[in-house]
C-alpha atoms as a PDB file:
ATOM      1  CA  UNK A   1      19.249 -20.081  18.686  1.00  0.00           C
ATOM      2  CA  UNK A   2      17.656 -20.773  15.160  1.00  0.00           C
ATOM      3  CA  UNK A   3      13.639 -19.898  16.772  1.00  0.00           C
ATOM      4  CA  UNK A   4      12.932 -16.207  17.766  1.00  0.00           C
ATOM      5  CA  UNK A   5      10.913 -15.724  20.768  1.00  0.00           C
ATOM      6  CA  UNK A   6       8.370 -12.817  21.496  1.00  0.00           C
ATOM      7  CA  UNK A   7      10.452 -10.455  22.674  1.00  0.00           C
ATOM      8  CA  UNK A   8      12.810 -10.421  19.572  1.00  0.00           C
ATOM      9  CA  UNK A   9       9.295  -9.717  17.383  1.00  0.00           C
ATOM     10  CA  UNK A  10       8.523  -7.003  19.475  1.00  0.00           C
ATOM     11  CA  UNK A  11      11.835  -5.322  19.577  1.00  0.00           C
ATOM     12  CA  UNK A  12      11.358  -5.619  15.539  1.00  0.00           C
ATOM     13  CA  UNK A  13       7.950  -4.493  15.916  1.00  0.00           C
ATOM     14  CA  UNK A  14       9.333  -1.244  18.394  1.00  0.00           C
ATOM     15  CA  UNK A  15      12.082  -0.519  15.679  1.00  0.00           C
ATOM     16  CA  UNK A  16       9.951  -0.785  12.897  1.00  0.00           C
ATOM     17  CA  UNK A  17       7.085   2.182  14.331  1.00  0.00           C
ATOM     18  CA  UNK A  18      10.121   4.306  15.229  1.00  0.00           C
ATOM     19  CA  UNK A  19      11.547   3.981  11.602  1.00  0.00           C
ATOM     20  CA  UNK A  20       8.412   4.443   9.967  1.00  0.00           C
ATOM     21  CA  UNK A  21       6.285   5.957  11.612  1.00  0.00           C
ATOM     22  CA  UNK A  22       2.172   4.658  13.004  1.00  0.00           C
ATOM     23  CA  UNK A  23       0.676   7.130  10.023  1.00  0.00           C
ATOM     24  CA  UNK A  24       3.168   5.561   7.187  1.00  0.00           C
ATOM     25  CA  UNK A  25       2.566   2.003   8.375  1.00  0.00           C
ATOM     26  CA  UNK A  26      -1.362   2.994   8.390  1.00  0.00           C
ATOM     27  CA  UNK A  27      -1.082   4.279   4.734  1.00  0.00           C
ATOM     28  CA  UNK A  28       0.891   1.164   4.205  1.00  0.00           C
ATOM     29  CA  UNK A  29      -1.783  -1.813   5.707  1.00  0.00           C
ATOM     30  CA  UNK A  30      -4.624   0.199   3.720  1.00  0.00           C
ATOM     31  CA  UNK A  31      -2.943   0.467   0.482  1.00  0.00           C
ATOM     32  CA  UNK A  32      -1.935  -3.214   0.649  1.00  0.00           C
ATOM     33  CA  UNK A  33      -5.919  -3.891   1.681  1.00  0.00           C
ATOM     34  CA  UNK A  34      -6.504  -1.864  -1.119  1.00  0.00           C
ATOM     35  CA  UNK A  35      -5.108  -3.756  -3.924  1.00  0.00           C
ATOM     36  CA  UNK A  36      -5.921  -7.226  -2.186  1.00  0.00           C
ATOM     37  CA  UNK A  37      -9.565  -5.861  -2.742  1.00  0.00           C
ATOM     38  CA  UNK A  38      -8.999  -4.884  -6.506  1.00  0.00           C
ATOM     39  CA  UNK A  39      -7.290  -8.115  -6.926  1.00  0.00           C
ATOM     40  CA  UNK A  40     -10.088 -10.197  -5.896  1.00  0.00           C
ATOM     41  CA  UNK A  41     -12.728  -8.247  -7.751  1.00  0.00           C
ATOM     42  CA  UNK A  42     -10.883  -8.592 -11.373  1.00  0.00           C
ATOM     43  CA  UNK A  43     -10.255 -12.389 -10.283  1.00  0.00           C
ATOM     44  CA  UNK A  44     -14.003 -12.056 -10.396  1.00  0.00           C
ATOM     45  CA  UNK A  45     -14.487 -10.168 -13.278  1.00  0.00           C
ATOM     46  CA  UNK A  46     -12.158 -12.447 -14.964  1.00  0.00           C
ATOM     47  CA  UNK A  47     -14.330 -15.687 -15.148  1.00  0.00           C
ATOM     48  CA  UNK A  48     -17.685 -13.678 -16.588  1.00  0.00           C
ATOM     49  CA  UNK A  49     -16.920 -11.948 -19.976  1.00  0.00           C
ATOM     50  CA  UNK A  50     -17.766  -8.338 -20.187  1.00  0.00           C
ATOM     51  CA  UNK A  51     -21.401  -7.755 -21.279  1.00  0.00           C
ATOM     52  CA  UNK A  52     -20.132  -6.225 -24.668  1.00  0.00           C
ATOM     53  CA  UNK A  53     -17.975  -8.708 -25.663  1.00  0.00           C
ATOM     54  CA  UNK A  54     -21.210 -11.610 -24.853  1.00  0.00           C
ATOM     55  CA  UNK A  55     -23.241  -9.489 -26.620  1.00  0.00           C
ATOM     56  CA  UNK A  56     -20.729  -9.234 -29.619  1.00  0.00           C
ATOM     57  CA  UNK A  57     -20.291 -13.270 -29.562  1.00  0.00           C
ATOM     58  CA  UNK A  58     -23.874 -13.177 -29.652  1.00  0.00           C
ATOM     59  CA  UNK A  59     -24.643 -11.099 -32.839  1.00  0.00           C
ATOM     60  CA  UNK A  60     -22.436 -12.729 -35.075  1.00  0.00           C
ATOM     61  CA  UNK A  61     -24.035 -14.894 -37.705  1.00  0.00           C
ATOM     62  CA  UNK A  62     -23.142 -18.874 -37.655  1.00  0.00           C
ATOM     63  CA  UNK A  63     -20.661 -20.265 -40.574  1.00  0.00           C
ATOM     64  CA  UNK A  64     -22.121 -23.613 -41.419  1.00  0.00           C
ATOM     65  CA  UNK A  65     -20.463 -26.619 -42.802  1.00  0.00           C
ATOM     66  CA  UNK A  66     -22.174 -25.621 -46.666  1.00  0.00           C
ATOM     67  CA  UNK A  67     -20.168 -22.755 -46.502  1.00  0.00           C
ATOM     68  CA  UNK A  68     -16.777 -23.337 -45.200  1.00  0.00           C
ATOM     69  CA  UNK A  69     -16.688 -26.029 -47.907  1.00  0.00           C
ATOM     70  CA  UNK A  70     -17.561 -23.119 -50.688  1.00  0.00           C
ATOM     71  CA  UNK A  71     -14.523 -21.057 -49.483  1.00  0.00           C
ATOM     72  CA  UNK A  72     -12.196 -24.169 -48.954  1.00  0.00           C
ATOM     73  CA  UNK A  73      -9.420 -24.612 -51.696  1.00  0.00           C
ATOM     74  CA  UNK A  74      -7.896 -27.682 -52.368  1.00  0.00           C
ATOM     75  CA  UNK A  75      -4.653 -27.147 -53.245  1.00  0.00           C
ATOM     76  CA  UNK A  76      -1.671 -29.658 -54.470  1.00  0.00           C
ATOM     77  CA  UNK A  77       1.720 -29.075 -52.882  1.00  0.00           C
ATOM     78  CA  UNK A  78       4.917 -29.654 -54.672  1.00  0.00           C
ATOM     79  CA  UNK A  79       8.396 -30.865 -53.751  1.00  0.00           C
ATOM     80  CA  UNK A  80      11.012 -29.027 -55.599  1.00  0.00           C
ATOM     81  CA  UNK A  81      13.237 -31.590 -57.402  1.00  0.00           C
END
């Protein structure tokens, strides 16, 4: 009772074309295809940084220990009695 056998799937399958329709389930399958494709290619995408933002990373000048110690302020904090 709890296991469906073939025929119940294709009596769903039967009642699910005359519901729908073969052109809307076509639309369907290739939209779905569709965005499994376009998820794939930004999971792709998504590991490489774009070329503008390695060529951004790559123009900036280095800050070097000299001069993060010329900016640095050494401040005293105070408890309020």
């Amino acid at each position: 009772m709890g296991s469906l056998s073939i025929w119940h799937w294709l009596i769903v399958l039967v009642v699910v074309i005359l519901v729908f329709g073969t052109k809307k389930l076509k639309n369907l399958g290739s939209d779905l295809g569709g965005a499994v494709k376009g998820f794939k290619d930004g999971m792709k995408e998504g590991g490489q940084p774009p070329a503008d933002e390695a060529a951004a990373t790559a123009a900036k000048p280095q800050v070097t220990q000299a001069a993060v110690e010329k900016t640095t302020i050494d401040v005293e904090a105070r408890t309020k009695s």
